[in-house]
N, C-alpha and C. Protein backbone atom coordinates (compact mmCIF):
# COMPACT_ATOMS: atom_id res chain seq x y z
N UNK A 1 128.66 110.57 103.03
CA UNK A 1 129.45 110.55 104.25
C UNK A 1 129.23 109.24 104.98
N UNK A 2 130.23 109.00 105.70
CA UNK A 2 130.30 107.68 106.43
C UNK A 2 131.27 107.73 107.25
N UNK A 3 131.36 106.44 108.01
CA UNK A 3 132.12 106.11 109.29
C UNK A 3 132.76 104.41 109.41
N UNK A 4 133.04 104.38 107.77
CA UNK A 4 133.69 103.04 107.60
C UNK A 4 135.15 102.90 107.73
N UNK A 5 135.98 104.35 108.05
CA UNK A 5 137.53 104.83 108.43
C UNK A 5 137.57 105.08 109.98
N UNK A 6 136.48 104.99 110.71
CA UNK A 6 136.45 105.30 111.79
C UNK A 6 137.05 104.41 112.75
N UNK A 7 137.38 104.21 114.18
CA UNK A 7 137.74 103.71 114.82
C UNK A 7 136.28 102.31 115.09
N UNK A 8 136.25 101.35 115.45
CA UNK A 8 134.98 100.72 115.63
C UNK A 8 134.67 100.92 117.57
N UNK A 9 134.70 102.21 117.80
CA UNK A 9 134.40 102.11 119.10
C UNK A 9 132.95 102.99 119.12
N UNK A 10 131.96 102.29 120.07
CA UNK A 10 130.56 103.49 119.73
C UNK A 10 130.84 104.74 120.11
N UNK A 11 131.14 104.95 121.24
CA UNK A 11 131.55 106.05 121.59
C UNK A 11 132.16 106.86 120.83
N UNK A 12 133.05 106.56 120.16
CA UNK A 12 134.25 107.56 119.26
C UNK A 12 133.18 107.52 117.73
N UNK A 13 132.13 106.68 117.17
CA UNK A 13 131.26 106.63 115.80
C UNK A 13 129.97 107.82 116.86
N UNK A 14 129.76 107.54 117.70
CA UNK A 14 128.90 108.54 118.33
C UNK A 14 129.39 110.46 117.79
N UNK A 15 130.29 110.68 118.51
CA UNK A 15 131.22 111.84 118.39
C UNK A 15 131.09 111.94 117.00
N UNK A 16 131.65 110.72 115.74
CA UNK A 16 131.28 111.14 114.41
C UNK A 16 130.11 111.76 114.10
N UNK A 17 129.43 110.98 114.53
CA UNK A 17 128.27 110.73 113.58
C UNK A 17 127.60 112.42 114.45
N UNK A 18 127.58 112.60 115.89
CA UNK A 18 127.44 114.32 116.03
C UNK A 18 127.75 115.36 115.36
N UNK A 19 128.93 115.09 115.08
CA UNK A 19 130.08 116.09 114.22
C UNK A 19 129.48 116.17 112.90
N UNK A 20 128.97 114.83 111.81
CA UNK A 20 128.28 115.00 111.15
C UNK A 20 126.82 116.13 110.89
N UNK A 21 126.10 115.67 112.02
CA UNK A 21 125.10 115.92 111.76
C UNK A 21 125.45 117.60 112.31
N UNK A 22 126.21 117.97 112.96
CA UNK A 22 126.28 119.72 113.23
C UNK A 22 125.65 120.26 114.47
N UNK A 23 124.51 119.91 114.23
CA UNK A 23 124.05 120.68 115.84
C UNK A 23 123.09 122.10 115.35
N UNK A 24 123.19 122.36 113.81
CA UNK A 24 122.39 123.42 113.65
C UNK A 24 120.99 123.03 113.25
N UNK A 25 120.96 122.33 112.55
CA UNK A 25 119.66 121.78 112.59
C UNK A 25 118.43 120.24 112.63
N UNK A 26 117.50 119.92 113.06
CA UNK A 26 117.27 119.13 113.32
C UNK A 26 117.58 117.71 112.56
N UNK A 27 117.56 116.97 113.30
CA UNK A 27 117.88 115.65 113.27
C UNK A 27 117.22 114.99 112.50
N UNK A 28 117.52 114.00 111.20
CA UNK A 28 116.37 113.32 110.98
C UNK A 28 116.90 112.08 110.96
N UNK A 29 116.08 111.00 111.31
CA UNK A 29 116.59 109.81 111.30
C UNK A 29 115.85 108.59 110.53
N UNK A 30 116.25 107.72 109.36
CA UNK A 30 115.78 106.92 108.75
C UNK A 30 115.16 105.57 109.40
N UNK A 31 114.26 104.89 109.96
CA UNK A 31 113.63 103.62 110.09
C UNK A 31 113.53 102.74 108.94
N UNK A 32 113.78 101.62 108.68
CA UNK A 32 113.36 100.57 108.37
C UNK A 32 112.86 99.23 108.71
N UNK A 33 113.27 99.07 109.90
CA UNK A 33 112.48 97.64 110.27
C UNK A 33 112.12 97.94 111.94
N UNK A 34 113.15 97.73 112.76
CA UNK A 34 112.67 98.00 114.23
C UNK A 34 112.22 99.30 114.68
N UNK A 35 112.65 100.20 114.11
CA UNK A 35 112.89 102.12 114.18
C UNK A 35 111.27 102.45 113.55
N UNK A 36 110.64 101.53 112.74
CA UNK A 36 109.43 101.49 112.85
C UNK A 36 108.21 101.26 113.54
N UNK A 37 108.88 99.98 113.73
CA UNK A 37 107.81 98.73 114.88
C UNK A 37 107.43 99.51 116.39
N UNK A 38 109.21 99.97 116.65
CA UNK A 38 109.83 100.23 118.03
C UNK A 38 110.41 101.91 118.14
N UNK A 39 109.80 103.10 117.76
CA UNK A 39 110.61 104.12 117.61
C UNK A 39 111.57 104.37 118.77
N UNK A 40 111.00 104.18 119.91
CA UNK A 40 111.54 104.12 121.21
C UNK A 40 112.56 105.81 121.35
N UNK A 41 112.01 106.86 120.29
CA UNK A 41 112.73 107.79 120.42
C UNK A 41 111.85 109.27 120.30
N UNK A 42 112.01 110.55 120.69
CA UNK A 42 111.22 111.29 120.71
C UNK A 42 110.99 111.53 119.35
N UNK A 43 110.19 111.92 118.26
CA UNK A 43 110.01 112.25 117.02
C UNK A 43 108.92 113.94 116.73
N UNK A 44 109.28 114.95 116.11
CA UNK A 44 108.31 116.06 115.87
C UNK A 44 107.29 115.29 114.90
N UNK A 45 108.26 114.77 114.32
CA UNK A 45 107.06 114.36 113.12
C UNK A 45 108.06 113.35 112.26
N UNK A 46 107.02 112.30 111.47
CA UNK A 46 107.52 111.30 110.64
C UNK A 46 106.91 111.68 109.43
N UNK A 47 107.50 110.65 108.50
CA UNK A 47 107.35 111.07 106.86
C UNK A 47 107.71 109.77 106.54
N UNK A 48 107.05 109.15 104.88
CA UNK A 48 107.25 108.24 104.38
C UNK A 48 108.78 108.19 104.02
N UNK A 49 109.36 107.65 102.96
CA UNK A 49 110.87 108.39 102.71
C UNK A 49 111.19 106.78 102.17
N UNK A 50 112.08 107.18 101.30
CA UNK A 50 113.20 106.31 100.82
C UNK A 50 114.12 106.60 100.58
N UNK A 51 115.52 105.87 100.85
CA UNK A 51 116.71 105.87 100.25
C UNK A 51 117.04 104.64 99.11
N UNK A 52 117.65 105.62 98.10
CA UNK A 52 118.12 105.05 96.83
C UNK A 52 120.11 104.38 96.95
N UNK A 53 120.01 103.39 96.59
CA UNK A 53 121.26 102.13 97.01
C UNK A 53 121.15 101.15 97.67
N UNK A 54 120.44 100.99 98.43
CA UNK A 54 120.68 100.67 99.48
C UNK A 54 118.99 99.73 99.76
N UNK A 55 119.00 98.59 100.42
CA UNK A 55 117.74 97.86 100.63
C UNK A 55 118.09 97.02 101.70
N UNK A 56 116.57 96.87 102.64
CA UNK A 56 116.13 96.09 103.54
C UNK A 56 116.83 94.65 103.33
N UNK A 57 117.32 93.81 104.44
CA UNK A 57 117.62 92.27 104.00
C UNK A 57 117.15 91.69 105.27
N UNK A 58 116.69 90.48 105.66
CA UNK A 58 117.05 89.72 107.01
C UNK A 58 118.69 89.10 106.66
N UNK A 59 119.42 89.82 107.11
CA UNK A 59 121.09 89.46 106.04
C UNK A 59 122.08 89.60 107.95
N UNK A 60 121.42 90.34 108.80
CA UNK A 60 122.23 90.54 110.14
C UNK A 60 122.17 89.14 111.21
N UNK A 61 123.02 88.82 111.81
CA UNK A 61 123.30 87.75 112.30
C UNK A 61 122.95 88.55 113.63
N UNK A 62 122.05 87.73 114.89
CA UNK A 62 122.02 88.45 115.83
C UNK A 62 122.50 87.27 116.90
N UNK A 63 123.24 87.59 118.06
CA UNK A 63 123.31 86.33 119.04
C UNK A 63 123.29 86.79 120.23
N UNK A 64 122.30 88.07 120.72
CA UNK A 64 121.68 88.32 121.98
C UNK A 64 120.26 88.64 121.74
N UNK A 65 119.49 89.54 120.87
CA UNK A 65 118.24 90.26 120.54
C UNK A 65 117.33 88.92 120.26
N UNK A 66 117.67 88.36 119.24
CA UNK A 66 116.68 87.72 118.73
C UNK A 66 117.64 85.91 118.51
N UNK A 67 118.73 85.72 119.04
CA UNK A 67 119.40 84.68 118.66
C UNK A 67 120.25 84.25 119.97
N UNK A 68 121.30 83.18 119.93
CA UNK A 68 122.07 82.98 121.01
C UNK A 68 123.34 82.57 120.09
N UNK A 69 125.02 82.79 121.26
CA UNK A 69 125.86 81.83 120.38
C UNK A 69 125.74 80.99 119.56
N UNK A 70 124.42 79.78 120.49
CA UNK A 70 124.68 78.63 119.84
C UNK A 70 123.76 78.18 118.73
N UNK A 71 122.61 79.41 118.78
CA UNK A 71 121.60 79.67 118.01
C UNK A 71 121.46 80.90 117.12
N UNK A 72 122.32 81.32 116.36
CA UNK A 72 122.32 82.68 116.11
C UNK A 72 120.69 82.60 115.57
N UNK A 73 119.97 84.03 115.22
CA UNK A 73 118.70 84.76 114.94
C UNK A 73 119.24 85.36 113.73
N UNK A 74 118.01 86.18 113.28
CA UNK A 74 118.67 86.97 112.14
C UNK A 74 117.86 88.67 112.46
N UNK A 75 118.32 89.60 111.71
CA UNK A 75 117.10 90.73 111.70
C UNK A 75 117.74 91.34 110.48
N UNK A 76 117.00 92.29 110.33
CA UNK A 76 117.32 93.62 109.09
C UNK A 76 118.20 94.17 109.12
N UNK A 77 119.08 94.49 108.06
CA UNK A 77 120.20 95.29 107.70
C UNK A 77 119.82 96.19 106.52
N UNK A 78 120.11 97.31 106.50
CA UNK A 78 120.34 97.94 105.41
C UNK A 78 121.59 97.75 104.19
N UNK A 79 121.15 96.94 103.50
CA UNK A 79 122.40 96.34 102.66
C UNK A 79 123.25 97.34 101.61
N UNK A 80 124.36 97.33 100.57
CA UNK A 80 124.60 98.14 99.23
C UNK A 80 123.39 97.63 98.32
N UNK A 81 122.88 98.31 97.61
CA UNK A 81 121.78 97.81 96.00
C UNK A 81 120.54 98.19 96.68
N UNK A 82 119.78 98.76 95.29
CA UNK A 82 118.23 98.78 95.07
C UNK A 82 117.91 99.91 95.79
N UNK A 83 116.87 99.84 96.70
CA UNK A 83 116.19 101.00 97.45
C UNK A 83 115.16 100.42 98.21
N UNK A 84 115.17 101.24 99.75
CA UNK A 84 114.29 101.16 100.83
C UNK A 84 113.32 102.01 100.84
N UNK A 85 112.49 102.03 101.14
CA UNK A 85 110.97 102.55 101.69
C UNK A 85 111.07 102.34 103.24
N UNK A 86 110.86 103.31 104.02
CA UNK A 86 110.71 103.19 105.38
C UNK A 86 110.65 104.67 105.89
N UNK A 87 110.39 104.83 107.14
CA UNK A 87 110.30 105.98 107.75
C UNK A 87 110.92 107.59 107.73
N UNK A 88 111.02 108.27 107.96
CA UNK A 88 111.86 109.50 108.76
C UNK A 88 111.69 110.27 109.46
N UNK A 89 112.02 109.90 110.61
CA UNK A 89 111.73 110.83 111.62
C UNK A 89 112.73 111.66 111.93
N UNK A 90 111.70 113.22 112.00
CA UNK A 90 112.34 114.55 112.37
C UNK A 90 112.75 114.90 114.04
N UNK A 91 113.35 115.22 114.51
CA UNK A 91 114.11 115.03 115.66
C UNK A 91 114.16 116.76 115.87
N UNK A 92 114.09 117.24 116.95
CA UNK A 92 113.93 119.22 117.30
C UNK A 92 115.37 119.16 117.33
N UNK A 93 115.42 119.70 116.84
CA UNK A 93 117.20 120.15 117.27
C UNK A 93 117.98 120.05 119.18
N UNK A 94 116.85 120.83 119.72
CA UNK A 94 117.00 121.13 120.70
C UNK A 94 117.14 119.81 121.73
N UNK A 95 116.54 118.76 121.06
CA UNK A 95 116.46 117.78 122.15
C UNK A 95 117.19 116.07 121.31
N UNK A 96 118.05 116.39 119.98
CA UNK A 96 118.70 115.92 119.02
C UNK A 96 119.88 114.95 119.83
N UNK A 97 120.81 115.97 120.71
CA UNK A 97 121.88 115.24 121.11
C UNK A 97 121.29 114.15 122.05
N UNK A 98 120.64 114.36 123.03
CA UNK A 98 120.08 113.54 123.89
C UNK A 98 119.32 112.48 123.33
N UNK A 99 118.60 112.62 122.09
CA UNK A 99 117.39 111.50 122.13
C UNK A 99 118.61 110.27 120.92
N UNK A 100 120.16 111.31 120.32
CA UNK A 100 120.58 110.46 119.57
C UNK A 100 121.58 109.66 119.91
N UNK A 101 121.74 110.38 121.25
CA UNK A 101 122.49 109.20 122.26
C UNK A 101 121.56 107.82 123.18
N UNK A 102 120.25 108.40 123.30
CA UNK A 102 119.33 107.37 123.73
C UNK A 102 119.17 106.16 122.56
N UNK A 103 119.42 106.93 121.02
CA UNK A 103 119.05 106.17 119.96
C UNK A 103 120.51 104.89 119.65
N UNK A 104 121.23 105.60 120.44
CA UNK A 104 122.79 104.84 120.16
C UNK A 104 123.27 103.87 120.86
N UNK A 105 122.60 103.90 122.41
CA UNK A 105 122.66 102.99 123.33
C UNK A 105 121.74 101.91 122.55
N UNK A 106 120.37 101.78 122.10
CA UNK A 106 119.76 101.14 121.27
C UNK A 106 120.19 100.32 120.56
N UNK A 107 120.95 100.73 119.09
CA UNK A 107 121.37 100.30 117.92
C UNK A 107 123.11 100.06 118.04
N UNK A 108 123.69 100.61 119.00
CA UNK A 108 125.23 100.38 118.41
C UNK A 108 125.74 100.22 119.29
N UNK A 109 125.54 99.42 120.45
CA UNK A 109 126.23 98.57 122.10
C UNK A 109 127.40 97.92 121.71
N UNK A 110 127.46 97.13 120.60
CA UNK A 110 128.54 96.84 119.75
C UNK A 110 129.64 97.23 118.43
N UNK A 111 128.93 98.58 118.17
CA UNK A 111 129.47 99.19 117.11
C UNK A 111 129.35 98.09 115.86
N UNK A 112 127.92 97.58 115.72
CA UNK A 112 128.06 96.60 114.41
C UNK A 112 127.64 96.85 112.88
N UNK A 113 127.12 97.96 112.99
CA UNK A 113 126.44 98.82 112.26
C UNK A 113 127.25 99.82 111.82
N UNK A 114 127.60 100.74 110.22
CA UNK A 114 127.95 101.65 109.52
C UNK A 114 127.03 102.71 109.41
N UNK A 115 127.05 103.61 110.63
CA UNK A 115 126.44 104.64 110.57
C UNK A 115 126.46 105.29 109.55
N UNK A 116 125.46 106.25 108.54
CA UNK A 116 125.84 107.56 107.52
C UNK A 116 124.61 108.04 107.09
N UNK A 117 124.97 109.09 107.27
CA UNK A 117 123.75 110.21 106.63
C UNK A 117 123.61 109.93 105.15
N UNK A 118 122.26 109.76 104.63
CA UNK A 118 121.66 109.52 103.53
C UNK A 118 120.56 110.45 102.94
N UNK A 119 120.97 110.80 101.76
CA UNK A 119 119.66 111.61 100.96
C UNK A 119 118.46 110.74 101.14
N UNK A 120 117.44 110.91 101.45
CA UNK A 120 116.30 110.41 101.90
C UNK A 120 114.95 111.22 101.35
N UNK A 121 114.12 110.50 99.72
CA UNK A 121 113.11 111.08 99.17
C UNK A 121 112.11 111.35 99.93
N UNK A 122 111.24 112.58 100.45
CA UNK A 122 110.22 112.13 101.05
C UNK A 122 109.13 113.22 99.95
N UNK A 123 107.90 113.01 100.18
CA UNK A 123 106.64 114.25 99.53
C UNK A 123 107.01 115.33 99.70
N UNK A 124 107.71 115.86 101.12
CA UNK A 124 107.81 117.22 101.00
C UNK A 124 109.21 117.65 100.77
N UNK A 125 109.82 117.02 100.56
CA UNK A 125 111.18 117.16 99.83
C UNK A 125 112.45 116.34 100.34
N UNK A 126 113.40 116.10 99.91
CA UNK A 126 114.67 115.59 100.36
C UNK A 126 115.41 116.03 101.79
N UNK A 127 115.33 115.26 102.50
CA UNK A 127 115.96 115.34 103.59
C UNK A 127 117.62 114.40 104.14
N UNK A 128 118.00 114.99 104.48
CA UNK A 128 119.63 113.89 104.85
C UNK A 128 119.52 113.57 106.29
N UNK A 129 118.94 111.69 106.34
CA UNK A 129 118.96 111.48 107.63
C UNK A 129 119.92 109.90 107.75
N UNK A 130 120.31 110.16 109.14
CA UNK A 130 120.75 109.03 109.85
C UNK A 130 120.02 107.85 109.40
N UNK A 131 121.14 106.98 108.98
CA UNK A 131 120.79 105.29 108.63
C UNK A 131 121.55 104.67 108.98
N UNK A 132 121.07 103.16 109.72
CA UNK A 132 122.16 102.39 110.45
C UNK A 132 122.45 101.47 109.72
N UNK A 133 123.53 100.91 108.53
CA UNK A 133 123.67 100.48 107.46
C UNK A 133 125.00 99.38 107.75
N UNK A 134 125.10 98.30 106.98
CA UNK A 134 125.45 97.03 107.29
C UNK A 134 127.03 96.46 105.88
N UNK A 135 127.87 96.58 106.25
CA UNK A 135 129.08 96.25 105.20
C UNK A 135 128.72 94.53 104.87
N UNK A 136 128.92 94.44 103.91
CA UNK A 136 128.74 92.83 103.41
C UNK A 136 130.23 92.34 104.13
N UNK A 137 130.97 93.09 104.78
CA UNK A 137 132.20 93.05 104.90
C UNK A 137 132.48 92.73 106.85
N UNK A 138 130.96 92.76 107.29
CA UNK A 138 130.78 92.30 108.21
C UNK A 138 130.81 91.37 108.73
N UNK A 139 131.61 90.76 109.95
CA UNK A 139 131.28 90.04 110.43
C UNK A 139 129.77 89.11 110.74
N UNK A 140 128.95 89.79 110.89
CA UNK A 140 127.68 89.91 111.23
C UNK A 140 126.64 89.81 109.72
N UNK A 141 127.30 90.23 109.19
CA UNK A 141 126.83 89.81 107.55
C UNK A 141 126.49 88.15 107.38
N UNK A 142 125.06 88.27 106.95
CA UNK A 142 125.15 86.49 106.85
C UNK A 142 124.59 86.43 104.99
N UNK A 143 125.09 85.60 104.66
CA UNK A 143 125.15 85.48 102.62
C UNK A 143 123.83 84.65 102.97
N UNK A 144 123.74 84.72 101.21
CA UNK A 144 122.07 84.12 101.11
C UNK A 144 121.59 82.98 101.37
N UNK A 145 120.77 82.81 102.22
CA UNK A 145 120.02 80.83 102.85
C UNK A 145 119.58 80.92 102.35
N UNK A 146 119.29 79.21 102.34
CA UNK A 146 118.49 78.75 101.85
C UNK A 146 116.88 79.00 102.64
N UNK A 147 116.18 78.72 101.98
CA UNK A 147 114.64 78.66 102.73
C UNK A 147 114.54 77.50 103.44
N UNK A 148 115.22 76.24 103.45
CA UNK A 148 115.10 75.62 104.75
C UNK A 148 116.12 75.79 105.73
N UNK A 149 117.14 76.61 105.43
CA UNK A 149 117.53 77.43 106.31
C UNK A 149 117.45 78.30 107.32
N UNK A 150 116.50 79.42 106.33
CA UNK A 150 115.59 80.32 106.89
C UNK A 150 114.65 79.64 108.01
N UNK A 151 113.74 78.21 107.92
CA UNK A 151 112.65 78.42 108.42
C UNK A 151 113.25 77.54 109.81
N UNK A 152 114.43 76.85 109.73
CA UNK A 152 114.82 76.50 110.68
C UNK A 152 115.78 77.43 111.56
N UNK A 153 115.41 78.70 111.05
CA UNK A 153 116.18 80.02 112.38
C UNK A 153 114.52 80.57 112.19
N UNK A 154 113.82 81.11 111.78
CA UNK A 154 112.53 80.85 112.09
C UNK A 154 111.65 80.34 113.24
N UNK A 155 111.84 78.87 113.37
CA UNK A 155 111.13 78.12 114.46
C UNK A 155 112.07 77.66 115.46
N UNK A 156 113.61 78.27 115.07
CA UNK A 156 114.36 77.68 116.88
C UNK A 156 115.19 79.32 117.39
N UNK A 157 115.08 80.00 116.73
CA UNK A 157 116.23 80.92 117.16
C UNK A 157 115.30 82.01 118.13
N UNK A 158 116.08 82.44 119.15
CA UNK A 158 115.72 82.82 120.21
C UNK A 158 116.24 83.70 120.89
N UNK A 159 116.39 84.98 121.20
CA UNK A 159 116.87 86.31 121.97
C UNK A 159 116.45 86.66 123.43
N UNK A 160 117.10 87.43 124.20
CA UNK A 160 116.58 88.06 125.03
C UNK A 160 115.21 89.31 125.03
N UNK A 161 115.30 89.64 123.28
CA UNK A 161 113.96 90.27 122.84
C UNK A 161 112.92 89.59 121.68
N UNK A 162 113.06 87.84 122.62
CA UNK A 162 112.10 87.21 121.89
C UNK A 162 112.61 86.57 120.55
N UNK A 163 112.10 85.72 119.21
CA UNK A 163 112.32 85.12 118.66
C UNK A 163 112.63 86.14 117.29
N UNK A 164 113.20 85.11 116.12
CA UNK A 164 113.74 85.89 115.19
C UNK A 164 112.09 85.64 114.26
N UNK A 165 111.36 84.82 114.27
CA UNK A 165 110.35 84.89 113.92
C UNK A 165 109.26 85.94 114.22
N UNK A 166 109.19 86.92 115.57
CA UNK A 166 108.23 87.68 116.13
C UNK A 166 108.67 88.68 115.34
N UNK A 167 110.19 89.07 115.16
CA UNK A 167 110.39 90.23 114.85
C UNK A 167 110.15 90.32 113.13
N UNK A 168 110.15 89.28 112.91
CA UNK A 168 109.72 89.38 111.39
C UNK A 168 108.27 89.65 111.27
N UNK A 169 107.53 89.10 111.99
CA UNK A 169 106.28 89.00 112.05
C UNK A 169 105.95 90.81 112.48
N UNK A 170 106.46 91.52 113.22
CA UNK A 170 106.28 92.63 113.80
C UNK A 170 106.64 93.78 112.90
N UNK A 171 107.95 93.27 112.40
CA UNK A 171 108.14 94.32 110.82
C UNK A 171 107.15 93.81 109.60
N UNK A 172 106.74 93.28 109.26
CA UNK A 172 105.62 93.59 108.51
C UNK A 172 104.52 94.06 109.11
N UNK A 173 104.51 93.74 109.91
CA UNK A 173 102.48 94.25 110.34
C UNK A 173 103.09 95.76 110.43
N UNK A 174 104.52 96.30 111.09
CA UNK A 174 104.44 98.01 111.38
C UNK A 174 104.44 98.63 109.68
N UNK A 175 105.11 97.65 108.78
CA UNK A 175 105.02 98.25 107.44
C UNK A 175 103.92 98.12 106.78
N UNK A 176 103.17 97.10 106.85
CA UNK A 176 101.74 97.12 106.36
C UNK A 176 100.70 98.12 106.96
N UNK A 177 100.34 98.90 108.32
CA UNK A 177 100.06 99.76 109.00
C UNK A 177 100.76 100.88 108.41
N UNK A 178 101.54 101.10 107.76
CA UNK A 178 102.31 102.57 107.13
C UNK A 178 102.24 102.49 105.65
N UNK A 179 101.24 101.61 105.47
CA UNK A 179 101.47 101.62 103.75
C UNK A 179 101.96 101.22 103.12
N UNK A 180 103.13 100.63 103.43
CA UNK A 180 104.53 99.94 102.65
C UNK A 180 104.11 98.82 102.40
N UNK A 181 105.30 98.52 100.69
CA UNK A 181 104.73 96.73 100.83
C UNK A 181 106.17 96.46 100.52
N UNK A 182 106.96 95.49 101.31
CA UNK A 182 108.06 94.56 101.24
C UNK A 182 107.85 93.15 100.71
N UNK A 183 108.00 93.25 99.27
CA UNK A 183 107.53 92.11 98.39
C UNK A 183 108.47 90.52 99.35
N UNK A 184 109.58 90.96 99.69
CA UNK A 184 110.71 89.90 100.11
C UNK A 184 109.99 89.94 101.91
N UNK A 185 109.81 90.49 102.51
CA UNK A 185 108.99 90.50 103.63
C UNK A 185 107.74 89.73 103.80
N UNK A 186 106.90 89.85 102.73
CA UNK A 186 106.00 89.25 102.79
C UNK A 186 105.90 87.77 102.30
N UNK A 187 107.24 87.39 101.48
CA UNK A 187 107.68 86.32 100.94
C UNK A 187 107.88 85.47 101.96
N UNK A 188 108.53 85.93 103.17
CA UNK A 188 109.14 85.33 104.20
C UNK A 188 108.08 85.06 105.13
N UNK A 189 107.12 85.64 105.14
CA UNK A 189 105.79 85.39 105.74
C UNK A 189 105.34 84.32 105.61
N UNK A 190 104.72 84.61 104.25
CA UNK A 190 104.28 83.36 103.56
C UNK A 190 105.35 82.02 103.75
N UNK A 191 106.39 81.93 103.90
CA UNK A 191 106.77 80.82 104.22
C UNK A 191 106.75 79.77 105.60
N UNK A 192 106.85 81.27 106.25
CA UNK A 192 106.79 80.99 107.81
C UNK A 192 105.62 80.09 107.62
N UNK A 193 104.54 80.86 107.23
CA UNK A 193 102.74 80.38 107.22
C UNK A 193 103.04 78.94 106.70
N UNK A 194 103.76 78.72 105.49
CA UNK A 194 103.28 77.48 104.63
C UNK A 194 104.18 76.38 106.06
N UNK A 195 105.38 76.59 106.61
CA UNK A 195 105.55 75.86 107.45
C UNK A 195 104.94 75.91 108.98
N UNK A 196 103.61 76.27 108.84
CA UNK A 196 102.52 76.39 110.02
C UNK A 196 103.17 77.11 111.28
N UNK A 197 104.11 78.06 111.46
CA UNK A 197 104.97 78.68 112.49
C UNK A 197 103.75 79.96 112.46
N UNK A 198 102.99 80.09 111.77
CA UNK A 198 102.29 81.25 112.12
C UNK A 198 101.11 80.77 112.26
């Protein structure tokens, strides 16, 4: 299921993405990069979890969070291909609509993101949760840099929530603290490091 026929208004992908999820039972919602660092949302309980298709990128163009017009930033997208490792948090039913409208003001002020419920592996079994997932077909989609590309949005790009470098720096340390290892995460580290930004 998805919300790539939908109107691009949040409000009206909000209403979807409710309608989706039903209202009978609790909420679960997928993290991968900030939704980790930053849950900023009520949770019963979290679980390791992956979704299969689909993988982590610094691939999102940001030009308020972590970037400007004239400086765009970058952050995480959930791309098509491979598979993520990241969070899931369980949400009470009872307090679902509210904390997934708190979660929406968050992530989708712009509607830039392809909301859709995803089969999501975890230890204690398969769960279908909310993932905020990214069309290559995006605007906001940025194709593959170079690494002196990268390290020069790295050491100049700049947000109202701080640099595109912190937040890289902040998604690994919350994934290294949870166990996870992001071979391409830590790649990007290491580069930062070799160009002394860390």
């Amino acid at each position: 299921m998805d919300m790539r026929t939908h109107p691009r208004d949040p409000d009206q992908m909000l209403l979807h993405a409710t309608a989706q999820w039903g209202g009978r039972d609790d909420l679960w919602v997928f993290g991968y990069a900030s939704l980790i660092a930053r849950p900023e949302f009520e949770a019963a309980e979290h679980r390791l979890g992956q979704v299969r298709g689909w993988h982590r990128a610094l691939r999102m163009r940001s030009r308020v969070n972590r970037g400007t017009p004239e400086m765009p930033g970058l952050v995480f997208a959930l791309l098509p291909g491979g598979s993520c490792h990241g969070v899931a948090y369980r949400v009470p039913r009872k307090r679902a609509a509210a904390e997934l409208e708190r979660l929406w003001k968050r992530e989708m002020p712009s509607a830039v993101y392809d909301p859709r419920f995803l089969p999501c592996r975890t230890a204690n079994g398969e769960v279908r949760a909310l993932a905020f997932t990214l069309s290559r077909r995006s605007p906001s989609f940025v194709q593959t840099m170079h690494d002196n590309e990268l390290v020069h949005v790295l050491r100049h790009a700049r947000g109202r929530f701080g640099t595109t470098l912190d937040y890289l720096l902040e998604t690994a340390d919350a994934l290294r603290r949870r166990g996870l290892r992001d071979r391409e995460i830590e790649r990007l580290v290491d580069l930062a490091r070799s160009h002394a930004l860390v």
